[in-house]
N, C-alpha and C. Protein backbone atom coordinates (compact mmCIF):
# COMPACT_ATOMS: atom_id res chain seq x y z
N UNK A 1 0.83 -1.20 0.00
CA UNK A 1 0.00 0.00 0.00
C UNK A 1 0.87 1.26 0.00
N UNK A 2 1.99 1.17 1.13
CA UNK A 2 2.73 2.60 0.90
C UNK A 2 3.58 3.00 -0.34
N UNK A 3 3.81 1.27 -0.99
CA UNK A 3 4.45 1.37 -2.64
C UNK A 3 3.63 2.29 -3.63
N UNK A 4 2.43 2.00 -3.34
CA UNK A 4 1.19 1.93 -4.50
C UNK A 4 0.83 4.10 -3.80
N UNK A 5 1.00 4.26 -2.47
CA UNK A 5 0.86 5.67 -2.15
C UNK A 5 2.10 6.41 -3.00
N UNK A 6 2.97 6.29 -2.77
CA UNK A 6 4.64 7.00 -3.10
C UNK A 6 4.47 7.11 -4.85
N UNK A 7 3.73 5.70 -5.44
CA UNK A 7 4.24 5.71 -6.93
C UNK A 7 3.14 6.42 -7.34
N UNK A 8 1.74 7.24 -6.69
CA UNK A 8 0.55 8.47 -6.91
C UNK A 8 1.47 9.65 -6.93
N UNK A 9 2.13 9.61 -5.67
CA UNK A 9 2.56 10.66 -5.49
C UNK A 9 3.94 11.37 -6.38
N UNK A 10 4.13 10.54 -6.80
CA UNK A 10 5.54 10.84 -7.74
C UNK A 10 4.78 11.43 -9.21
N UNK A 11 3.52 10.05 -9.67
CA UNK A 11 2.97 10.43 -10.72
C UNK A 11 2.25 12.08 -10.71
N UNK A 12 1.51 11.93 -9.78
CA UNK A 12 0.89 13.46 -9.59
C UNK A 12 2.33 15.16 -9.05
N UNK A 13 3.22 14.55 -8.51
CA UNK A 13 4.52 16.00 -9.26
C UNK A 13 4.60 16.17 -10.55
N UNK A 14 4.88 14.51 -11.27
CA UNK A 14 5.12 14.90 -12.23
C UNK A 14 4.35 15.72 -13.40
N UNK A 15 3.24 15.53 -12.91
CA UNK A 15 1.85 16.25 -13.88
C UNK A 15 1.77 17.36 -13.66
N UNK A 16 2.56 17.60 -12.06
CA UNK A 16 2.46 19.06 -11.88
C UNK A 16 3.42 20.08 -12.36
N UNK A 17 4.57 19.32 -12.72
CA UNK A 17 5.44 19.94 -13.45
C UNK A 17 5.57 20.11 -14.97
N UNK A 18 4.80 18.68 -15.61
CA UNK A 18 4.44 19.31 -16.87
C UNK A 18 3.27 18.91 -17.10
N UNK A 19 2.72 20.56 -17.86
CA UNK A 19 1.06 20.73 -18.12
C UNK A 19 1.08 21.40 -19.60
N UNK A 20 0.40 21.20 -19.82
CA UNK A 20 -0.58 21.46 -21.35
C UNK A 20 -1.84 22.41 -20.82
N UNK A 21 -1.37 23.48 -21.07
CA UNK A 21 -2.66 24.93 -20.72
C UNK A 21 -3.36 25.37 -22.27
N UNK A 22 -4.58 25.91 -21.93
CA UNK A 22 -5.01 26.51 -23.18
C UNK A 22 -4.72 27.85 -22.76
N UNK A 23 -4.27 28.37 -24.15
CA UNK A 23 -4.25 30.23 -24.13
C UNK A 23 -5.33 30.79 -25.29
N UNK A 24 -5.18 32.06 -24.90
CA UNK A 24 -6.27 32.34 -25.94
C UNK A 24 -5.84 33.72 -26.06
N UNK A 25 -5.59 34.65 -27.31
CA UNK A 25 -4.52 36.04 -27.50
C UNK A 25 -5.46 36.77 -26.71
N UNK A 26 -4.57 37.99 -26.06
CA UNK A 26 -5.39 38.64 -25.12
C UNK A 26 -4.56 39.89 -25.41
N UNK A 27 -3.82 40.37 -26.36
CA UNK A 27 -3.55 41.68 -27.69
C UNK A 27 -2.32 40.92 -28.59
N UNK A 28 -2.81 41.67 -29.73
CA UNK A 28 -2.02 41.38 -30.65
C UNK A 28 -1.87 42.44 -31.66
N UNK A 29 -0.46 42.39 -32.07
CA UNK A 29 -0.32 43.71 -33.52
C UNK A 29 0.18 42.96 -34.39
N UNK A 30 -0.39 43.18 -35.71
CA UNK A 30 0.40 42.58 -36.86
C UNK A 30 0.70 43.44 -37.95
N UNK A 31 1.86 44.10 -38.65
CA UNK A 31 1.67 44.86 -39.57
C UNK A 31 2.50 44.79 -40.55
N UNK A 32 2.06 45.26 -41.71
CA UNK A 32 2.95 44.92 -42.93
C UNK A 32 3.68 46.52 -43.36
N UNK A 33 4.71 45.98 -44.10
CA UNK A 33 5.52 47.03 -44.82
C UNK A 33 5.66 46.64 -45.98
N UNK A 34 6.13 47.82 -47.08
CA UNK A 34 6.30 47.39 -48.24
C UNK A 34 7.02 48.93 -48.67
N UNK A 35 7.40 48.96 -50.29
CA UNK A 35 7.90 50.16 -51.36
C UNK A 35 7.12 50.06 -52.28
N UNK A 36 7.26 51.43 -52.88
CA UNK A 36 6.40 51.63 -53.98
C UNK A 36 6.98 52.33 -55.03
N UNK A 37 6.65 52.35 -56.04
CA UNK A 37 7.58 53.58 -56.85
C UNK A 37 7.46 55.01 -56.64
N UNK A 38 6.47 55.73 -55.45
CA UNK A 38 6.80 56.85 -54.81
C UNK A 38 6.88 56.63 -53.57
N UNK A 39 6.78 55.82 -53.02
CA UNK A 39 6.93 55.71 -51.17
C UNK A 39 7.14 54.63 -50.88
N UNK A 40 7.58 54.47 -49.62
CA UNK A 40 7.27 53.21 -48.58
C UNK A 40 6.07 53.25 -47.53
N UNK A 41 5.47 52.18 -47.36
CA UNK A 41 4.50 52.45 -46.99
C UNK A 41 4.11 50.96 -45.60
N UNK A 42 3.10 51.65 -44.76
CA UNK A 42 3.01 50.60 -43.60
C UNK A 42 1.42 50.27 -43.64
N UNK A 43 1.15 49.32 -42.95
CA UNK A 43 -0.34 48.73 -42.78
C UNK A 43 -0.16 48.08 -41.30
N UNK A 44 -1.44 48.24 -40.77
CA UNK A 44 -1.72 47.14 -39.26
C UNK A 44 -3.02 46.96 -39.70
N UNK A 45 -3.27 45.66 -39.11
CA UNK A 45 -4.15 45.19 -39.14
C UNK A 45 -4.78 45.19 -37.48
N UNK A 46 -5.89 45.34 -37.43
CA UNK A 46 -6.42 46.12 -36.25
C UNK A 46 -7.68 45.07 -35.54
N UNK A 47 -8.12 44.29 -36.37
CA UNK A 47 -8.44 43.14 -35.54
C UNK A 47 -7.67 41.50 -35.52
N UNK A 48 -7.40 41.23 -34.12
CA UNK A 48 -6.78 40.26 -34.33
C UNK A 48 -7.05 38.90 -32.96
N UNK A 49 -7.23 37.82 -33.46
CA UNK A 49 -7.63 36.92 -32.37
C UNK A 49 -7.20 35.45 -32.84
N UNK A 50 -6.77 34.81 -31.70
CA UNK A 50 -6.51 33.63 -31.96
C UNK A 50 -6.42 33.03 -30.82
N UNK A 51 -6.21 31.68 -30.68
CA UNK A 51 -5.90 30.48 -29.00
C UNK A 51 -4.94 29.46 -29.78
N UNK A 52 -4.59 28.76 -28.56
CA UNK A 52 -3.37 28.20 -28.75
C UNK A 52 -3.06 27.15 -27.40
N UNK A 53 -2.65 25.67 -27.87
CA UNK A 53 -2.37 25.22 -26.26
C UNK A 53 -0.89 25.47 -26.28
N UNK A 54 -0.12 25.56 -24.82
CA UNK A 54 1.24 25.43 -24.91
C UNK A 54 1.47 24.40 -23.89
N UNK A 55 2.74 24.09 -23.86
CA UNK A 55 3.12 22.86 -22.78
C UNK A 55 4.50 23.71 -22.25
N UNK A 56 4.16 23.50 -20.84
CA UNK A 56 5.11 23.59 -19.67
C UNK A 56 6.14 22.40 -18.79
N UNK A 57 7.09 22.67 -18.60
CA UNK A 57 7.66 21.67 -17.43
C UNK A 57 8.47 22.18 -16.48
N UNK A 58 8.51 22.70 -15.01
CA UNK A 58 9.48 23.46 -14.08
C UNK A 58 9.07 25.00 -14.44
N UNK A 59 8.22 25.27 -14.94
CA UNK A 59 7.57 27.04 -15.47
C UNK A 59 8.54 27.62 -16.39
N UNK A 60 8.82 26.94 -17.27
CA UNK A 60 9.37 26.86 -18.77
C UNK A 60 8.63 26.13 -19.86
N UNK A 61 8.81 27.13 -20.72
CA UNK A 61 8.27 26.53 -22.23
C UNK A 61 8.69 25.71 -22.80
N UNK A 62 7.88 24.41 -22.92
CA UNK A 62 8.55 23.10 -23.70
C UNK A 62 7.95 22.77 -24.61
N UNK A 63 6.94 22.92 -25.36
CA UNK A 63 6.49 22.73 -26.72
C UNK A 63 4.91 23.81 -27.05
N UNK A 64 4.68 23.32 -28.22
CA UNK A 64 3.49 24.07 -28.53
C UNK A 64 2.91 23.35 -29.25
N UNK A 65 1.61 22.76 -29.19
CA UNK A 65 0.48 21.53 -29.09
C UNK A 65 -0.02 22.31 -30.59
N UNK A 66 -0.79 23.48 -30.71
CA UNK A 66 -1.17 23.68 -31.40
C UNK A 66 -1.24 25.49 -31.22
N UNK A 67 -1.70 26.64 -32.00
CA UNK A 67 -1.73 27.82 -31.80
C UNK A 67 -1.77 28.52 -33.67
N UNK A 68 -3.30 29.52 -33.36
CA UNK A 68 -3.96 29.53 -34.68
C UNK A 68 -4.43 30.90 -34.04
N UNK A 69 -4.06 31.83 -35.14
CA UNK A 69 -4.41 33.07 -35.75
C UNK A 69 -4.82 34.03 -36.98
N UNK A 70 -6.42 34.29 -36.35
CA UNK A 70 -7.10 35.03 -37.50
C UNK A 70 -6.96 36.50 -37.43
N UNK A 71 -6.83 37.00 -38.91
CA UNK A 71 -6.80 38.77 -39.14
C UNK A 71 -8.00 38.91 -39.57
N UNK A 72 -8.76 39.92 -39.66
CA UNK A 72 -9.88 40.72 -40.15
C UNK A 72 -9.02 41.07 -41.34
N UNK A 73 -9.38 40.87 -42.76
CA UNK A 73 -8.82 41.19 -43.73
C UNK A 73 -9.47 43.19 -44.04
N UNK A 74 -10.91 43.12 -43.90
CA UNK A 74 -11.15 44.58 -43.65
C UNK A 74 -10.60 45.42 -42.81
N UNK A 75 -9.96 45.11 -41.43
CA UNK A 75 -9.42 45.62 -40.27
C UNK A 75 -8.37 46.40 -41.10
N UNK A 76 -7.58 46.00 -42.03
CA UNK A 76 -6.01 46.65 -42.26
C UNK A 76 -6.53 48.56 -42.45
N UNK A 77 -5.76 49.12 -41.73
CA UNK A 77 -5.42 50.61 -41.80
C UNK A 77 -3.95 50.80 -42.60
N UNK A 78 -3.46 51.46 -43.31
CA UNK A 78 -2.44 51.96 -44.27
C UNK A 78 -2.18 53.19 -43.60
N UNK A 79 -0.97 53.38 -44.25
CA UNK A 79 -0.54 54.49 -43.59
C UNK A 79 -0.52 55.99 -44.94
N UNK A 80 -1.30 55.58 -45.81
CA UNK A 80 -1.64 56.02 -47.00
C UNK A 80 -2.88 56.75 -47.14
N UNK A 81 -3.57 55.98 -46.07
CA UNK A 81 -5.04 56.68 -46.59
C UNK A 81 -6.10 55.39 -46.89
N UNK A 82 -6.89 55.79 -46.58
CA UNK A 82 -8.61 55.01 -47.71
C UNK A 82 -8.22 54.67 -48.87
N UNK A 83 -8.14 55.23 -49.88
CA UNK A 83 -7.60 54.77 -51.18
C UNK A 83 -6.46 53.41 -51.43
N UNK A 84 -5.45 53.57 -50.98
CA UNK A 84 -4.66 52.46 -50.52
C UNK A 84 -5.62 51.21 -50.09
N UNK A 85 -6.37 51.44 -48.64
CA UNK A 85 -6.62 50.61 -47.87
C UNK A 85 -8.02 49.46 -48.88
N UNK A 86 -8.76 50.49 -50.00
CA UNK A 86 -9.85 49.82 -50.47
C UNK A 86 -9.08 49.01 -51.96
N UNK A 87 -7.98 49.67 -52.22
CA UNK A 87 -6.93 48.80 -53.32
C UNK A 87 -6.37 47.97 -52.47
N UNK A 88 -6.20 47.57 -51.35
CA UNK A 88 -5.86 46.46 -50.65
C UNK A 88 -7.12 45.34 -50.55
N UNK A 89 -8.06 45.99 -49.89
CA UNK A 89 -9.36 45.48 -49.94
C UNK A 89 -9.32 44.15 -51.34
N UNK A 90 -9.46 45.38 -52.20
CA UNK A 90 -9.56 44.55 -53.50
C UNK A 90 -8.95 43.25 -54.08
N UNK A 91 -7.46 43.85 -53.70
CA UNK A 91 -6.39 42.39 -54.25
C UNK A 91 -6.67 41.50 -53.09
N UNK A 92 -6.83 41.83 -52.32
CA UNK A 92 -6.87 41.15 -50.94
C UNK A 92 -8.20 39.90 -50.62
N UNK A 93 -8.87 40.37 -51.93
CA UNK A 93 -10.65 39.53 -52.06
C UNK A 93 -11.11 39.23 -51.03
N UNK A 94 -11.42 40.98 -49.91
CA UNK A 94 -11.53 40.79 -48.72
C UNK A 94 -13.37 39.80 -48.88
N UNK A 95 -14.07 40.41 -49.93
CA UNK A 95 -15.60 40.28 -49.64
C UNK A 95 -15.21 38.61 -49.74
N UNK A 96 -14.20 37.93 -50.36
CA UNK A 96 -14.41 36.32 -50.84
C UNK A 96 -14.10 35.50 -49.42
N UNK A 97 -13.06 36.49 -48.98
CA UNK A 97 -12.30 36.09 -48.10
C UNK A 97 -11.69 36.69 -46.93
N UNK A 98 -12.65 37.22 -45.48
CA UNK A 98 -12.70 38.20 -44.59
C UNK A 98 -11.80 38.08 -44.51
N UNK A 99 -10.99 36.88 -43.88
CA UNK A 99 -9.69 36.77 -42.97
C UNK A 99 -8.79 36.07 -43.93
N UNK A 100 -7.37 36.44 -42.99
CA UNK A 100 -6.37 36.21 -43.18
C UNK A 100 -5.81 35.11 -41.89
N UNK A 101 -5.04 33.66 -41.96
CA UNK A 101 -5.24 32.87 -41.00
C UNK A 101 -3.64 32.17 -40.92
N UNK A 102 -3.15 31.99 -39.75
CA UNK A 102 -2.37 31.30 -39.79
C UNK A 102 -2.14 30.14 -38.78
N UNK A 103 -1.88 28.68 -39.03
CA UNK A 103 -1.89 27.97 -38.23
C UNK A 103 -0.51 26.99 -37.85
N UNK A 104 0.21 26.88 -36.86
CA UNK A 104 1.02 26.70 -36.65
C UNK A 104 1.47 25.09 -36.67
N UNK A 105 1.69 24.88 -37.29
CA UNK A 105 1.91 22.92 -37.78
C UNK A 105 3.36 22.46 -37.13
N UNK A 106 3.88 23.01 -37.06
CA UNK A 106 5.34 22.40 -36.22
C UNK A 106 6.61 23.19 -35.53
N UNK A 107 7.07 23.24 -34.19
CA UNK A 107 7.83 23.41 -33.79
C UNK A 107 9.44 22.70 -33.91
N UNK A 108 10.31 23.20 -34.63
CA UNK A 108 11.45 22.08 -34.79
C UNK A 108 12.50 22.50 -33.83
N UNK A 109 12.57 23.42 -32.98
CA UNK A 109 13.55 23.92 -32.12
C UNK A 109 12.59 24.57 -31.12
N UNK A 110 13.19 24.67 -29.61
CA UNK A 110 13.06 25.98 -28.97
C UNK A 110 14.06 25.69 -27.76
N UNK A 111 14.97 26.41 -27.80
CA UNK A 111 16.28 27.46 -26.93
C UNK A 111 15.82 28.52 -26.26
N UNK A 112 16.52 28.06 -24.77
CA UNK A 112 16.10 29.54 -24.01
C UNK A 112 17.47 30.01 -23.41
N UNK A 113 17.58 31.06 -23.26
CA UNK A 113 18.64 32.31 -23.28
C UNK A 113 18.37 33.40 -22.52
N UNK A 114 19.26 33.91 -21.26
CA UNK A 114 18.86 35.02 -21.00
C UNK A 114 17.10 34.87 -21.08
N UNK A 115 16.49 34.36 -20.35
CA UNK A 115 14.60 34.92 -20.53
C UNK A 115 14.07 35.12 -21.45
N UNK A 116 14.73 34.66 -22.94
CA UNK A 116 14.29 34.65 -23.92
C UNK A 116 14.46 33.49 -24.66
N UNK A 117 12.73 32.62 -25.12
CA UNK A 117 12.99 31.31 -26.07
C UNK A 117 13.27 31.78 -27.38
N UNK A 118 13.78 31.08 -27.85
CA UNK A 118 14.12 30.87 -29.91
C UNK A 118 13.35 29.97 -30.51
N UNK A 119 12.50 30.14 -31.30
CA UNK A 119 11.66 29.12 -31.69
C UNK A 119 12.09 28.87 -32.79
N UNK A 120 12.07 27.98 -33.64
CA UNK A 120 12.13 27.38 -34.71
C UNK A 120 11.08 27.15 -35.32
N UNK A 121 10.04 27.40 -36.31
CA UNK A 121 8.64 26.91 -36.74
C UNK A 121 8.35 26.66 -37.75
N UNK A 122 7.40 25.91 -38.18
CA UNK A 122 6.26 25.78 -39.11
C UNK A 122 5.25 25.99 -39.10
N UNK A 123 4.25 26.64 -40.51
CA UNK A 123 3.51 27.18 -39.92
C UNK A 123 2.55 27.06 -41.33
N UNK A 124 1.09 27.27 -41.53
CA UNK A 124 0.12 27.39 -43.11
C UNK A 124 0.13 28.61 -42.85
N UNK A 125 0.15 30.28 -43.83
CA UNK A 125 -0.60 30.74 -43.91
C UNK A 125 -1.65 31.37 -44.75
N UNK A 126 -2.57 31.79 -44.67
CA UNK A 126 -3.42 31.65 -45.59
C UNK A 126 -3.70 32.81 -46.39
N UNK A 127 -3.86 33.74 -47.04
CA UNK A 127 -4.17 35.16 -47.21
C UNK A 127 -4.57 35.25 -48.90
N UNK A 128 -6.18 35.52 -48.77
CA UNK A 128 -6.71 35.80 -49.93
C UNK A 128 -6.94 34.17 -50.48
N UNK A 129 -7.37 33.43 -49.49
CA UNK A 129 -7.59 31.91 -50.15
C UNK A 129 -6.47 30.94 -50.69
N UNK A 130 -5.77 31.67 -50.60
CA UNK A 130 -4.39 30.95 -51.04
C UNK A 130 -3.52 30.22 -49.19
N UNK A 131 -3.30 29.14 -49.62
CA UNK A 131 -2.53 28.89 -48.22
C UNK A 131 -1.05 28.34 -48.97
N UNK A 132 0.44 28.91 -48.14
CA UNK A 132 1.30 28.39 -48.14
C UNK A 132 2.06 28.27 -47.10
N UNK A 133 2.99 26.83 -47.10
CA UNK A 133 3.70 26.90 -45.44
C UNK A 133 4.99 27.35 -45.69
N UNK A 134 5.07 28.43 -44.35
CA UNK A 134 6.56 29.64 -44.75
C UNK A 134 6.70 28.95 -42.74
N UNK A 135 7.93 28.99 -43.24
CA UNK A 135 9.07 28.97 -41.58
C UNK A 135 9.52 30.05 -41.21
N UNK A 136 9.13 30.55 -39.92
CA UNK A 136 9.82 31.19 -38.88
C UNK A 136 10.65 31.50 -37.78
N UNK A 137 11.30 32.24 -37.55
CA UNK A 137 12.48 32.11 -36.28
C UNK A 137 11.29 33.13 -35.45
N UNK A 138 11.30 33.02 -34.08
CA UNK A 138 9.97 33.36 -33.30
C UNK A 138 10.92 33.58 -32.07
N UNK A 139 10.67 34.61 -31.49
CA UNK A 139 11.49 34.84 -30.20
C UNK A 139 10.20 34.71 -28.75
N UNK A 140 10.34 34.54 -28.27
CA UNK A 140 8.88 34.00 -27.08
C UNK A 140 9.52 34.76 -25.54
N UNK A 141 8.85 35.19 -24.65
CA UNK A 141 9.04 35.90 -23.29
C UNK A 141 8.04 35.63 -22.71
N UNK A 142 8.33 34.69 -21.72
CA UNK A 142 7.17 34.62 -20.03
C UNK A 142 7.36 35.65 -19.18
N UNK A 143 5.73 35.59 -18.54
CA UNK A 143 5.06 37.13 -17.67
C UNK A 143 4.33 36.75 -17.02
N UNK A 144 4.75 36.07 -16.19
CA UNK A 144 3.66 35.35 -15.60
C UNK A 144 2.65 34.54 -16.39
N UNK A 145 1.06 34.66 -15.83
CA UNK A 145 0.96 33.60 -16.80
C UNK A 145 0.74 34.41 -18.03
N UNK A 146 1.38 35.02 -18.76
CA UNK A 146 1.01 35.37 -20.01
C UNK A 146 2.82 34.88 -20.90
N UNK A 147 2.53 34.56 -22.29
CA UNK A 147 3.41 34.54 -23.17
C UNK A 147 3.44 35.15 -24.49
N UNK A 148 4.48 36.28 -24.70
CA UNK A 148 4.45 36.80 -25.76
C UNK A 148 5.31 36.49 -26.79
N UNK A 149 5.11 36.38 -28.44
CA UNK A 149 5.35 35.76 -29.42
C UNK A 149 5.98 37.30 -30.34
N UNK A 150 7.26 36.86 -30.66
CA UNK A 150 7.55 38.37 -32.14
C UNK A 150 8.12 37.36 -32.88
N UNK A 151 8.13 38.04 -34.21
CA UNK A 151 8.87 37.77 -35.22
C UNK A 151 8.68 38.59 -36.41
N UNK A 152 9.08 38.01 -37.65
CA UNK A 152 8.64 38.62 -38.85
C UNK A 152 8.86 37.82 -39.76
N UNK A 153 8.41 38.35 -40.97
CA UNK A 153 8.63 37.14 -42.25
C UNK A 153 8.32 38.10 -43.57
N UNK A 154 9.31 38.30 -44.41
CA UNK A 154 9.14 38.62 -45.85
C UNK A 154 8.62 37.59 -46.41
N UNK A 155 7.63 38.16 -47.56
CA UNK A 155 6.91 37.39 -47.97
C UNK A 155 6.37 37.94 -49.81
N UNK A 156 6.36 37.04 -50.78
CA UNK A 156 6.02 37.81 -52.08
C UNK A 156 4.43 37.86 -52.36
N UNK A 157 3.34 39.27 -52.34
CA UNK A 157 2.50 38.89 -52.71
C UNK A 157 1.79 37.93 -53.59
N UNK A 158 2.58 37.42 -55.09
CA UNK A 158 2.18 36.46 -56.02
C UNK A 158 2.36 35.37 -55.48
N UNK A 159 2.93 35.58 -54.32
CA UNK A 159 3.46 33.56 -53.85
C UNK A 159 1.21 33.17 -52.98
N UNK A 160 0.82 34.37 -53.18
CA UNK A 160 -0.71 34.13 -52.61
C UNK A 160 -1.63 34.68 -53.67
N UNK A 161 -1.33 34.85 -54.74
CA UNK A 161 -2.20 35.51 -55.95
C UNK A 161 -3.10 36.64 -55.26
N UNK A 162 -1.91 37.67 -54.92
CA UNK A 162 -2.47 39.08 -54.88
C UNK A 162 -1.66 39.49 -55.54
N UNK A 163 -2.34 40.51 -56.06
CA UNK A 163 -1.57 41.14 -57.27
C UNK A 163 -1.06 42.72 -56.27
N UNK A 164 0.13 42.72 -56.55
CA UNK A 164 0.57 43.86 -55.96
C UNK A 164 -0.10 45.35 -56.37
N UNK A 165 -0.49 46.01 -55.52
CA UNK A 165 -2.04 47.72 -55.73
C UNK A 165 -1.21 48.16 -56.25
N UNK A 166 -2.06 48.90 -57.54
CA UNK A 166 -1.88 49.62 -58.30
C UNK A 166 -2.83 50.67 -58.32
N UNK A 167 -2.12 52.21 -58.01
CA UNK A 167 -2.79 53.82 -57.87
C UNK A 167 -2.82 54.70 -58.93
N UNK A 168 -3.42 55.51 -59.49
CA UNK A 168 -3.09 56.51 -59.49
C UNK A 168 -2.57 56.39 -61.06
N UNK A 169 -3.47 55.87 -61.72
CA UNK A 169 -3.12 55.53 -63.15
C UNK A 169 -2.19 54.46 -63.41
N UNK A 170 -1.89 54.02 -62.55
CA UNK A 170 -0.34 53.30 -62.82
C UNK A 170 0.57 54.23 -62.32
N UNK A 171 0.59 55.47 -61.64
CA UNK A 171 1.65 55.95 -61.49
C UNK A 171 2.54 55.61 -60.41
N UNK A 172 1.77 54.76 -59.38
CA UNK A 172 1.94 53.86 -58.35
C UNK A 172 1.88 52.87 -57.98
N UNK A 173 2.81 52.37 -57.75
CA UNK A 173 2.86 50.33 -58.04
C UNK A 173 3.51 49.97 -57.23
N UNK A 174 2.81 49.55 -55.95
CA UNK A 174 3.38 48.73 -54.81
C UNK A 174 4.79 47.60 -55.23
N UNK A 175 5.48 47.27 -54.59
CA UNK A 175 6.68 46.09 -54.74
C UNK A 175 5.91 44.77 -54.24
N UNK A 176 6.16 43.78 -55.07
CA UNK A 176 6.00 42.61 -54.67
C UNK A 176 6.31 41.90 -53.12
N UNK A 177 7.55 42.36 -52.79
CA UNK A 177 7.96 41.92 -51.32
C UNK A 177 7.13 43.13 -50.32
N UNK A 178 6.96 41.72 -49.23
CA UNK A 178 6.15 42.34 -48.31
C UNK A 178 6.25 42.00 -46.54
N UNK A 179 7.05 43.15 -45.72
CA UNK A 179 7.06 42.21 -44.43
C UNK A 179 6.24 42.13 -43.46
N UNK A 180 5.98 40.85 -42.71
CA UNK A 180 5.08 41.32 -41.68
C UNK A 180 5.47 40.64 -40.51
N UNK A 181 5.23 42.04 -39.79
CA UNK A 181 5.64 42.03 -38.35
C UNK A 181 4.87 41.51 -37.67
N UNK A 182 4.95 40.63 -36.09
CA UNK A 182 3.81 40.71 -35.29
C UNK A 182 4.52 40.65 -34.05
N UNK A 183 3.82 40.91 -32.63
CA UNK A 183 3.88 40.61 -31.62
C UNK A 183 2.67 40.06 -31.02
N UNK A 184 2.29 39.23 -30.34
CA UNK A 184 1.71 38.53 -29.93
C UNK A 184 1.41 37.91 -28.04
N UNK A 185 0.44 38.33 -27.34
CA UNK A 185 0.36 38.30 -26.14
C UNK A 185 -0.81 37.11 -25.88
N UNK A 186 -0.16 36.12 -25.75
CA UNK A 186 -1.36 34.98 -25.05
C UNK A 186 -1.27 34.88 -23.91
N UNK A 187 -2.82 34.57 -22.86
CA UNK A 187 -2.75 34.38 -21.69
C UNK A 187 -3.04 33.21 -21.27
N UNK A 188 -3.27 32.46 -20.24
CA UNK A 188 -3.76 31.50 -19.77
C UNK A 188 -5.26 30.80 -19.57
N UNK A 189 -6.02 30.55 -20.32
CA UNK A 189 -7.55 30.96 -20.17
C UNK A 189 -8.22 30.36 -19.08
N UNK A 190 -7.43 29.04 -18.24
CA UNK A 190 -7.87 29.03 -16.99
C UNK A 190 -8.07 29.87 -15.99
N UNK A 191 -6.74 31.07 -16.47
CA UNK A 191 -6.58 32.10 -15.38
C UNK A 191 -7.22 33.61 -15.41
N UNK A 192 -7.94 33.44 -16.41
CA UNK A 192 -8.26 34.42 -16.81
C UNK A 192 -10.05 34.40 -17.01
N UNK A 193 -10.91 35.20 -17.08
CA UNK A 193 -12.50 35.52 -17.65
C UNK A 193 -12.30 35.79 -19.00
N UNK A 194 -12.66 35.27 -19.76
CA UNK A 194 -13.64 35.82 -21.00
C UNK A 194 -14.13 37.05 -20.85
């Protein structure tokens, strides 16, 4: 009996040391950059939501189960103006296709440093109906229970059949390359209200 007590008790630390939590984003910024043949120009996208499980062991990050994020494809603001933002609209086939989505398919690394993880990733994303899987280097920071996510990723609009906006007669013609930034704040949704 005291075998069968000791080998609960070992099993139940160990569960307590590693757990599988659900998160669910609790703020997020995502924004793109690009050139044009008269400017450079910025965009955020202004609605943003997603959840995600992560796995813990000793209150360190040890993997990521799953973690999926949607954009409001109407949400994007430019730093251009309305005009810009409804020629985005357009290539963007916001009416076909509200959102913009990305879902995270594989972790192949994560290193921690100084209070900061290195992620290694895989990932679908989707934009304008088109999905392709692009890899990321992802830097991650614990806050208690919250975890925040940055990175970035150049990316070619035609690699998603948007056609890079065109203004102004043609006198303005966005560049094909396009980066986008994000930072990312998930919390714990046990620990937290809706």
């Amino acid at each position: 009996m005291k075998k069968l007590i000791t080998f609960l008790a070992i099993m139940a630390t160990g569960l307590s040391l590693m757990a599988q939590d659900n998160f669910r984003l609790a703020k997020g910024t995502v924004s793109m950059a690009g050139t044009s043949t008269l400017h450079d120009w910025t965009a955020d996208v202004t609605k943003v939501s997603g959840n995600g499980q992560l796995a813990f062991a000793n209150n360190a990050l040890t993997g990521i189960k799953s973690l999926n994020i949607t954009m409001s494809t109407n949400s994007i603001k430019s730093s251009k103006g309305s005009t810009m933002d409804n020629n985005m609209y357009k290539e963007l086939k916001a009416k076909s296709f509200p959102n913009m989505t990305y879902s995270l398919t594989k972790v192949n690394s994560i290193t921690q440093k100084g209070g900061v993880y290195y992620l290694e990733t895989e990932g679908k994303l989707t934009i304008a109906g088109t999905t392709q899987t692009i890899a990321m280097s992802v830097n991650g920071m614990l806050n208690g229970s919250e975890v925040t996510f940055k990175g970035s990723k150049k990316l070619k609009m035609t690699d998603y059949k948007v056609e890079p906006p065109v203004m102004f007669l043609g006198t303005l013609k966005t560049d094909d390359n396009v980066t986008i930034s994000f930072e990312t704040t998930f919390v714990n949704s046990s620990l937290t209200h809706k």
